[in-house]
Protein backbone atom coordinates (compact mmCIF):
# COMPACT_ATOMS: atom_id res chain seq x y z
CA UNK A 1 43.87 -38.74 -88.34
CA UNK A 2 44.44 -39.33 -91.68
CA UNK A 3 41.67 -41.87 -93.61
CA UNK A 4 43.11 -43.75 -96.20
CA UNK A 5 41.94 -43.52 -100.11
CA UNK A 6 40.51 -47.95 -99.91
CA UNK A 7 38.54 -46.79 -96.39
CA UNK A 8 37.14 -43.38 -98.30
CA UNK A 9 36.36 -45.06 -101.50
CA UNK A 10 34.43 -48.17 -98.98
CA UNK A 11 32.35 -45.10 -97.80
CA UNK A 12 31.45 -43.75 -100.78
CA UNK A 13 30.23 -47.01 -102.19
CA UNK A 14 27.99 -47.63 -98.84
CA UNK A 15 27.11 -44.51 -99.13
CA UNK A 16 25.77 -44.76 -102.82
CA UNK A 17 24.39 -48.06 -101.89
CA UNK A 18 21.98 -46.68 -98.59
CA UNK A 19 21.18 -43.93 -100.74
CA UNK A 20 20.02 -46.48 -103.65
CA UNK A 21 17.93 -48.52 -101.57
CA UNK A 22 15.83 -45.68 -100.34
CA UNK A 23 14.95 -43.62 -102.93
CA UNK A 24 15.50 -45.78 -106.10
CA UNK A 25 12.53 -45.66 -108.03
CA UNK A 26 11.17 -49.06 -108.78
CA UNK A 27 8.48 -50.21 -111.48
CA UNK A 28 6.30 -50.79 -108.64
CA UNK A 29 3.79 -48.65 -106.51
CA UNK A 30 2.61 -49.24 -102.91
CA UNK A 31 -0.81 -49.01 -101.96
CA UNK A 32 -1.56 -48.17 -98.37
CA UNK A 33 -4.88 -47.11 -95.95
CA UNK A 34 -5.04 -43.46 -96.99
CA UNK A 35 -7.51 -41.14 -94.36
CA UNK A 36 -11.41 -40.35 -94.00
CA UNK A 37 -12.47 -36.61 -94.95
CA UNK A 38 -15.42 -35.15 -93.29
CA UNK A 39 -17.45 -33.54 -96.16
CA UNK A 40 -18.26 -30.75 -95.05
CA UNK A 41 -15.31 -29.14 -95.34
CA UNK A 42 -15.39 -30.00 -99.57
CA UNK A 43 -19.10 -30.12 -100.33
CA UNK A 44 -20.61 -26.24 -99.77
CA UNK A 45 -24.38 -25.78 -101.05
CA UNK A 46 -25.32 -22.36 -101.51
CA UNK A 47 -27.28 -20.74 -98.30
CA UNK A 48 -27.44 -24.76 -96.93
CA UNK A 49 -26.94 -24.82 -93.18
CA UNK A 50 -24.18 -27.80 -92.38
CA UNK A 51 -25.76 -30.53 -90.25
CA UNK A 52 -23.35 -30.61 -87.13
CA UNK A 53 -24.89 -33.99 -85.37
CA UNK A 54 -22.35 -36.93 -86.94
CA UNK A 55 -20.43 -37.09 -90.20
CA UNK A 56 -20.49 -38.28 -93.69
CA UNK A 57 -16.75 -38.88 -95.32
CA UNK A 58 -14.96 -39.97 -98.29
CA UNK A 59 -12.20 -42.18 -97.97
CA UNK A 60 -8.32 -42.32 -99.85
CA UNK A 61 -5.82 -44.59 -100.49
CA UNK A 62 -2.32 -43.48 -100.49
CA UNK A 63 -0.57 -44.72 -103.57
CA UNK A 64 3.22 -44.14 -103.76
CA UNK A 65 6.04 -45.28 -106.12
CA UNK A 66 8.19 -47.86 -104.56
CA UNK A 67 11.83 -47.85 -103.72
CA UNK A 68 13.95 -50.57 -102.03
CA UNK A 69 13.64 -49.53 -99.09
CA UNK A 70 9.14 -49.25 -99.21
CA UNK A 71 9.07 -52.41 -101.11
CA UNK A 72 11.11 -54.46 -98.45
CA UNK A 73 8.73 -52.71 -95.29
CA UNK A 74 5.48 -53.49 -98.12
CA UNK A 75 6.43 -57.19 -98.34
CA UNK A 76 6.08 -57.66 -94.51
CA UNK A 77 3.04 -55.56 -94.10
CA UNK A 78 -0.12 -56.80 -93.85
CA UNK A 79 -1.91 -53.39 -94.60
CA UNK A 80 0.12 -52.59 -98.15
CA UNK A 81 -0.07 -53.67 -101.27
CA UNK A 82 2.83 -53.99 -103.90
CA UNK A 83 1.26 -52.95 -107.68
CA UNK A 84 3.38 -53.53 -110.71
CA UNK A 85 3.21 -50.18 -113.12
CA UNK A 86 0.79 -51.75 -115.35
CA UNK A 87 -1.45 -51.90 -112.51
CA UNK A 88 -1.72 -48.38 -112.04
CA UNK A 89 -0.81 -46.76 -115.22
CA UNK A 90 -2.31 -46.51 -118.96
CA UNK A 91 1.33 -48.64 -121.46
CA UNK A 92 3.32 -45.30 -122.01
CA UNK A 93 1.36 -42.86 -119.60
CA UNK A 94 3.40 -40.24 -118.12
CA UNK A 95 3.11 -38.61 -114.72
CA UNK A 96 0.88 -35.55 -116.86
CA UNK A 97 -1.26 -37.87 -118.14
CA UNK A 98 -1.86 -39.94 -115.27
CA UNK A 99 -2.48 -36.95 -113.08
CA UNK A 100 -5.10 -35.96 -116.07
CA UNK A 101 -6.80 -38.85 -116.09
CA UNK A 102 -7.68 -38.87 -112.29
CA UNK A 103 -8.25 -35.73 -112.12
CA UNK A 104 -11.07 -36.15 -114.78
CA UNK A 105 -12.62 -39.32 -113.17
CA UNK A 106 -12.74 -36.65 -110.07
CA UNK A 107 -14.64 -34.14 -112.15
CA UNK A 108 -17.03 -36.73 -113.18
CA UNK A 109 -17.22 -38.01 -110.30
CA UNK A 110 -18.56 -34.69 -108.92
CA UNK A 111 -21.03 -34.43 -112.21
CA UNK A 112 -22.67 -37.30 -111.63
CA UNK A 113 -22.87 -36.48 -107.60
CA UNK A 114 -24.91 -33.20 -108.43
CA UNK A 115 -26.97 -34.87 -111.16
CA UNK A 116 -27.78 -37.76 -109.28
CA UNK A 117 -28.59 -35.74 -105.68
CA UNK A 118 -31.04 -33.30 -107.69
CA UNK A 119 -32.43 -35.98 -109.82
CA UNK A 120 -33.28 -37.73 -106.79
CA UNK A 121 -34.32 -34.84 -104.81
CA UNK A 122 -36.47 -33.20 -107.78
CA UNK A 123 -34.48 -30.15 -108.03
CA UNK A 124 -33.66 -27.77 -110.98
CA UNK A 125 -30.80 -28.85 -112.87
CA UNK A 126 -29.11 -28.41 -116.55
CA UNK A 127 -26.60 -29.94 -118.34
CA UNK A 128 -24.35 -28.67 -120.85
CA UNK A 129 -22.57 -31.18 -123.27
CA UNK A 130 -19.30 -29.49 -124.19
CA UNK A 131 -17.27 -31.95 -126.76
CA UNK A 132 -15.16 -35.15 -125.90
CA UNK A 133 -12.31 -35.14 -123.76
CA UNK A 134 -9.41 -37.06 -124.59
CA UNK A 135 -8.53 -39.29 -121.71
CA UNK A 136 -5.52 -40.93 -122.65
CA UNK A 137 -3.65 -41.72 -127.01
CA UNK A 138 -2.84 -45.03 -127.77
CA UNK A 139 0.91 -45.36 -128.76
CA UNK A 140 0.95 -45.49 -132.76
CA UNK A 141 -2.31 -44.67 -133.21
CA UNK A 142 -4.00 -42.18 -135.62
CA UNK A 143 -4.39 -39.33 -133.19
CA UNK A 144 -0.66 -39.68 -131.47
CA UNK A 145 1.00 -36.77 -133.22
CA UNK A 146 -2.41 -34.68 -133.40
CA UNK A 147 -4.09 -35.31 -129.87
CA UNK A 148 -2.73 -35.63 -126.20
CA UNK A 149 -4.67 -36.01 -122.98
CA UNK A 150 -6.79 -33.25 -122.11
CA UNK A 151 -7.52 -32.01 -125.46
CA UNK A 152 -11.14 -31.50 -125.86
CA UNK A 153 -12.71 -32.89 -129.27
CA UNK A 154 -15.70 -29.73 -130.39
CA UNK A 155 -16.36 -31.14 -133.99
CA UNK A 156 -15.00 -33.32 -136.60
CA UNK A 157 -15.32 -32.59 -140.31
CA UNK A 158 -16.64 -29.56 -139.51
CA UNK A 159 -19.63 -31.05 -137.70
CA UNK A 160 -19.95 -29.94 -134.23
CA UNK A 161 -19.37 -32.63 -131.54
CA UNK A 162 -21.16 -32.72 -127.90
CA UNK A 163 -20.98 -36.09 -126.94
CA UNK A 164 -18.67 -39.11 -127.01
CA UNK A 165 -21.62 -40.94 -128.70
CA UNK A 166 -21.68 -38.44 -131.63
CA UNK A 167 -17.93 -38.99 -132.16
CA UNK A 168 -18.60 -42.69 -131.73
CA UNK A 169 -21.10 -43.08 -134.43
CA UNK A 170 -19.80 -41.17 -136.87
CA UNK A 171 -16.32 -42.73 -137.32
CA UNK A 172 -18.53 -46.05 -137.35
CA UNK A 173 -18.57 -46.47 -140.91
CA UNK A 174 -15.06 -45.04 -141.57
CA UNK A 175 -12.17 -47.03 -143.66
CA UNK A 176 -8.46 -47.79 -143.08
CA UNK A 177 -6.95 -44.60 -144.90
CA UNK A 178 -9.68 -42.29 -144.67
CA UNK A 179 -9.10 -38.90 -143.53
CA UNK A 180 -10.88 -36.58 -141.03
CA UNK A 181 -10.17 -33.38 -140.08
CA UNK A 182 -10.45 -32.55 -135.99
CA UNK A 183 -11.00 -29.39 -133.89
CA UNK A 184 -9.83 -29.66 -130.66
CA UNK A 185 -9.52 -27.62 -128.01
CA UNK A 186 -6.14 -27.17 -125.94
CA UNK A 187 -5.06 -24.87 -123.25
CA UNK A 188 -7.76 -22.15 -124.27
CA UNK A 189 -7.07 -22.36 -128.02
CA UNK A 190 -8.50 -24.20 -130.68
CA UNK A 191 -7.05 -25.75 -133.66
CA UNK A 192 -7.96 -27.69 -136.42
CA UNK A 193 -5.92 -30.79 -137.89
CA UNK A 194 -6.08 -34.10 -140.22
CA UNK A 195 -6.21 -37.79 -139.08
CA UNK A 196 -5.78 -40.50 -140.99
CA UNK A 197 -7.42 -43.23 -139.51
CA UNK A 198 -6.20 -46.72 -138.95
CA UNK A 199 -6.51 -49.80 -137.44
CA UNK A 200 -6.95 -49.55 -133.38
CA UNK A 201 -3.74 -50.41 -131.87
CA UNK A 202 -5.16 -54.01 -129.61
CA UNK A 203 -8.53 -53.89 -131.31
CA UNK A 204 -8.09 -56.58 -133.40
CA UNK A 205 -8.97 -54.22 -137.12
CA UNK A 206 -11.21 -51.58 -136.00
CA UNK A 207 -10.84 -48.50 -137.48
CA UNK A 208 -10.68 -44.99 -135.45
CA UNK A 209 -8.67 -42.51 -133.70
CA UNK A 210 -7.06 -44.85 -130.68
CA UNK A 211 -8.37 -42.22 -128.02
CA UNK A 212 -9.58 -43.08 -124.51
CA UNK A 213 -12.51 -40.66 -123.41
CA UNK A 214 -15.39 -39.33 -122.22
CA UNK A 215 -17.80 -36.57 -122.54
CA UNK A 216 -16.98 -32.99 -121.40
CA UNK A 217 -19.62 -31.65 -119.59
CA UNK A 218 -20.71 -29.75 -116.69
CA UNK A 219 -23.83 -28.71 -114.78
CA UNK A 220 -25.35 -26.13 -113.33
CA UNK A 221 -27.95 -26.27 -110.12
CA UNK A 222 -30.39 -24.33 -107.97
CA UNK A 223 -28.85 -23.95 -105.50
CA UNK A 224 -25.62 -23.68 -106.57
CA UNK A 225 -23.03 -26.69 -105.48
CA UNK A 226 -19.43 -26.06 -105.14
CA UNK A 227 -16.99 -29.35 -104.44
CA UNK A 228 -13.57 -28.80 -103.82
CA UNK A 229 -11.88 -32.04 -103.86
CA UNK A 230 -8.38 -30.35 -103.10
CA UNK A 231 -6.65 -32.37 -105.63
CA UNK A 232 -7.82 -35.97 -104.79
CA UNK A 233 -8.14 -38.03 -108.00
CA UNK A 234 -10.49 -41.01 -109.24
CA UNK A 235 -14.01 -41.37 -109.09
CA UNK A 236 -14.41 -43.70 -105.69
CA UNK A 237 -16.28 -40.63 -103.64
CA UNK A 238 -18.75 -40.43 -105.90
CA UNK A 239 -21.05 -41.64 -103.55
CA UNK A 240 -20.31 -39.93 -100.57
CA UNK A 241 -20.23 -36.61 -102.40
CA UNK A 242 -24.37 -37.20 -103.29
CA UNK A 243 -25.18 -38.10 -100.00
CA UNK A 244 -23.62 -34.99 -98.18
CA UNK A 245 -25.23 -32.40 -101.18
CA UNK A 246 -28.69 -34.59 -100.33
CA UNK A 247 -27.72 -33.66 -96.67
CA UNK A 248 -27.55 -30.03 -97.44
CA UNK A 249 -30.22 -29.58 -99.54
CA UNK A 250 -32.66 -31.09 -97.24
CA UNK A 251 -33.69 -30.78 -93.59
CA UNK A 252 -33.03 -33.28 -90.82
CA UNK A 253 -29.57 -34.66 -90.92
CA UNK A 254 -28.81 -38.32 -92.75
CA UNK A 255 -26.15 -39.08 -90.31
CA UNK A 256 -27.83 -38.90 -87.29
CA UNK A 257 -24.95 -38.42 -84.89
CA UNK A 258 -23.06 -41.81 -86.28
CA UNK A 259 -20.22 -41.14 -87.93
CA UNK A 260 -20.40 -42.39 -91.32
CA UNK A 261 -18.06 -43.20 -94.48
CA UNK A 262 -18.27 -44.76 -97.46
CA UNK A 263 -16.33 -45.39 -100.85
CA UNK A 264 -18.05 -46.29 -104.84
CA UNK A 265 -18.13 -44.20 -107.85
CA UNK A 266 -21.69 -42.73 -108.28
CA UNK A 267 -22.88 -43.98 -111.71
CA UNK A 268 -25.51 -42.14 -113.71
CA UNK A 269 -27.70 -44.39 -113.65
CA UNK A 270 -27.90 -44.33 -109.70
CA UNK A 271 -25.81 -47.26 -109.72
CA UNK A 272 -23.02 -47.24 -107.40
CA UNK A 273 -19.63 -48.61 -109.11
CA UNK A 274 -16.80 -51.17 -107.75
CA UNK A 275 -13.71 -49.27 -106.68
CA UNK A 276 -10.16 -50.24 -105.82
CA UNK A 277 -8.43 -50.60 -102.52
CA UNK A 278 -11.71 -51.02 -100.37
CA UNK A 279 -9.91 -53.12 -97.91
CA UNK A 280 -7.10 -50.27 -96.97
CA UNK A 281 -10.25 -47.73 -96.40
CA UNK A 282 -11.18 -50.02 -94.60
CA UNK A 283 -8.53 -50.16 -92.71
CA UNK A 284 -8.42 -46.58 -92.61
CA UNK A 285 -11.71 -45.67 -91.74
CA UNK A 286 -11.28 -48.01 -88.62
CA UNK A 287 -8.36 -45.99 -87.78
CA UNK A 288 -10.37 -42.68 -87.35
CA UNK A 289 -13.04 -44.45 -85.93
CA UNK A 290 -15.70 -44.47 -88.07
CA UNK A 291 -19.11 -46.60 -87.39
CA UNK A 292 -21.21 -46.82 -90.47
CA UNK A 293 -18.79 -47.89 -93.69
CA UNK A 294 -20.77 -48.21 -97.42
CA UNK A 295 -19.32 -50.55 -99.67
CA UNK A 296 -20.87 -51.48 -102.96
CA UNK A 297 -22.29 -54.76 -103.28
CA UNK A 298 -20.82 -55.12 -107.28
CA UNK A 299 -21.84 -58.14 -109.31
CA UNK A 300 -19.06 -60.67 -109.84
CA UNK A 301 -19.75 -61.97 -113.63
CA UNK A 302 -18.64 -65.49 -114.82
CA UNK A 303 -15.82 -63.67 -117.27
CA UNK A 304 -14.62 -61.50 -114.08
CA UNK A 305 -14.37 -64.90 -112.58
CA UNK A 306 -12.63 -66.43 -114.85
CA UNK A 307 -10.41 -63.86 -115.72
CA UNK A 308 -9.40 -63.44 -111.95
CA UNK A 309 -10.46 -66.51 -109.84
CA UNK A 310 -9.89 -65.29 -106.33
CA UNK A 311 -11.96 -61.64 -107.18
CA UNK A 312 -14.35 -60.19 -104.26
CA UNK A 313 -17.33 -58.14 -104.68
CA UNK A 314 -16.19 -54.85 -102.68
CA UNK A 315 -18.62 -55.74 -100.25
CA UNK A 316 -17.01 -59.27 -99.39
CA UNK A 317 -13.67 -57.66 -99.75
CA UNK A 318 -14.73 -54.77 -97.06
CA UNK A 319 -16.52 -57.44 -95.02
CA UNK A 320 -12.97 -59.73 -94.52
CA UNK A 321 -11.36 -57.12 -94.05
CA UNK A 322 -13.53 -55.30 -90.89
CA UNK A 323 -13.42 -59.30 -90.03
CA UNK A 324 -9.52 -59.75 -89.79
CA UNK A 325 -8.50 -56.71 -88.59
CA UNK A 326 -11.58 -57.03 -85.43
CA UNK A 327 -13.75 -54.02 -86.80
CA UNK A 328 -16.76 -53.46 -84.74
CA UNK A 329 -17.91 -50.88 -87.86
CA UNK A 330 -21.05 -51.82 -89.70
CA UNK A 331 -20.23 -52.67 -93.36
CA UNK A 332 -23.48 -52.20 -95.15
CA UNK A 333 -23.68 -53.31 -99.00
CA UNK A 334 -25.32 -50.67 -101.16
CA UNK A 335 -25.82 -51.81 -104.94
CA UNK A 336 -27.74 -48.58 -105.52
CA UNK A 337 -27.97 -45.07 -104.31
CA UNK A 338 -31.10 -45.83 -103.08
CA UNK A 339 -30.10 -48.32 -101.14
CA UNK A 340 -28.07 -45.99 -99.13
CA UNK A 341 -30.45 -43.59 -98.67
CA UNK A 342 -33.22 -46.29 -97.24
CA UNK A 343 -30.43 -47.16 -94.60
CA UNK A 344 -29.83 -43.86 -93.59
CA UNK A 345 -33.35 -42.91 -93.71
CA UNK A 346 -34.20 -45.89 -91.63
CA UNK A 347 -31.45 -45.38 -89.35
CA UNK A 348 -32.20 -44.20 -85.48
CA UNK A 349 -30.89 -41.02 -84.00
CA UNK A 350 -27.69 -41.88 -81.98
């Protein structure tokens, strides 16, 4: 049976067309419940015997780029969330520099995990200041055609730089036109280049390089911690991470036979920091049926309200959520680290 060249040409345009509408990439992303990650298996402390009795986790969002097809299903789902690009992305960011950028809120993330857990705990520690690393260039600023994400800033003028603050407080006093001459470090080698400097791009006439960044640094313990995050970006398990490396490096077990998860970026300070997507881990965590969920109890200011009216503290985000979706997991607010560890050390064996 023959098909005729108007029926062929009918299938080929229905054929482009289902094709289109599920894999067309659209200047959205979708944000769904992502999965709960028993520590153990990423947090190893050297000669540290692995408490077996319950379970402390991270949590993930899964965050994909939307097609017709995902957007349609996204609009009648309760548990996704439709992001425009400029939700998730840096103007101008690529895929490289995206990936960059979480992976370095990761590494941080980590940093402050081991400096906060052996600050707390009393244990030896050092930390060694390494330059700035660039984060993310401003399009048409002074550093476009010299710097790119992931460079790492070791001195400027010929004066060697540690810290972001150093960097910071020596361009304070610079002028529109002035020149300074960088040494960066990229992919193992190290060059040395001239910025002018000029107006921020969106910083209404300040002067400087138009870099996002922050300091490059690392740290070394007794014992030693290793943390392999197995390519999981941002800086929400910060948390979670210092709990399990306190759970190692002492005796007894924090969990307590409960199993326990949590989500908040671990600040220096021993602050614990507001995160995005709380309500799908949430979600998640509920789905792998976790009891005990941390959520940090983040201060709503008066310009955060005003900015965005209908903003939740994580906590009252996580709460509604456990609440609508008939959760019978404890949310429990923690504004500090040592707020979780008073629950947990309060806590009865299961």
């Amino acid at each position: 049976m023959r098909v005729s060249k108007k029926k062929f040409a009918l299938f080929l345009v229905i054929l482009a067309m289902v094709v289109t509408f599920f894999v067309y990439p659209l200047n959205y992303y979708i944000m769904s419940p992502g999965a709960a990650y028993d520590l153990t298996k990423y947090v190893k402390v050297e000669d540290a015997k692995t408490p077996t009795d319950g379970s402390l986790s991270m949590m993930t969002v899964a965050v994909s780029g939307a097609t017709p097809f995902t957007y349609v299903l996204a609009k009648f789902s309760d548990e996704k969330d439709i992001l425009k690009e400029e939700e998730v992305r840096a103007p101008e960011e690529s895929d490289t520099e995206y990936n960059l950028r979480q992976l370095k809120l990761m590494t941080d993330s980590q940093f402050n995990a081991k400096y906060m857990a052996f600050k707390t705990l009393g244990r030896p520690y050092k930390v060694d200041y390494k330059g700035v690393y660039v984060i993310y260039v401003l399009e048409n600023a002074a550093a476009s055609n010299v710097l790119k994400a992931g460079d790492e800033v070791t001195a400027i003028d010929g004066e060697k730089i540690k810290t972001h603050q150093q960097l910071v407080d020596y361009l304070a006093d610079k002028k529109d036109g002035e020149r300074v001459s960088l040494t960066f470090k990229r992919d193992d080698k190290v060059y040395t280049k001239d910025v002018t400097l000029k107006p921020i791009p969106g910083a209404k006439g300040k002067i400087g390089l138009g870099i996002t960044f922050s300091d490059s640094k690392s740290i070394s313990t007794t014992p030693e911690v290793k943390i392999d995050s197995d390519e999981i970006g941002g800086p929400s398990a910060g948390l979670m991470f210092t709990l399990e490396i306190i759970d190692q490096l002492t005796t007894g077990n924090l969990a307590k036979g409960y199993k326990i998860a949590g989500t908040g970026e671990m600040l220096e300070n021993g602050k614990v920091g507001r995160i995005g997507g709380i309500d799908k881990k949430v979600i998640a965590a509920n789905n792998q049926g976790i009891e005990i969920f941390f959520a940090p109890d983040d201060e709503i200011t008066p310009e955060m309200k005003k900015a965005v009216p209908d903003i939740q503290s994580n906590y009252e985000l996580a709460k509604e959520t456990a609440k609508k979706i008939d959760s019978k997991m404890e949310i429990v607010p923690v504004k500090t680290l040592d707020d979780a560890m008073t629950y947990l050390n309060e806590l009865k064996q299961k």
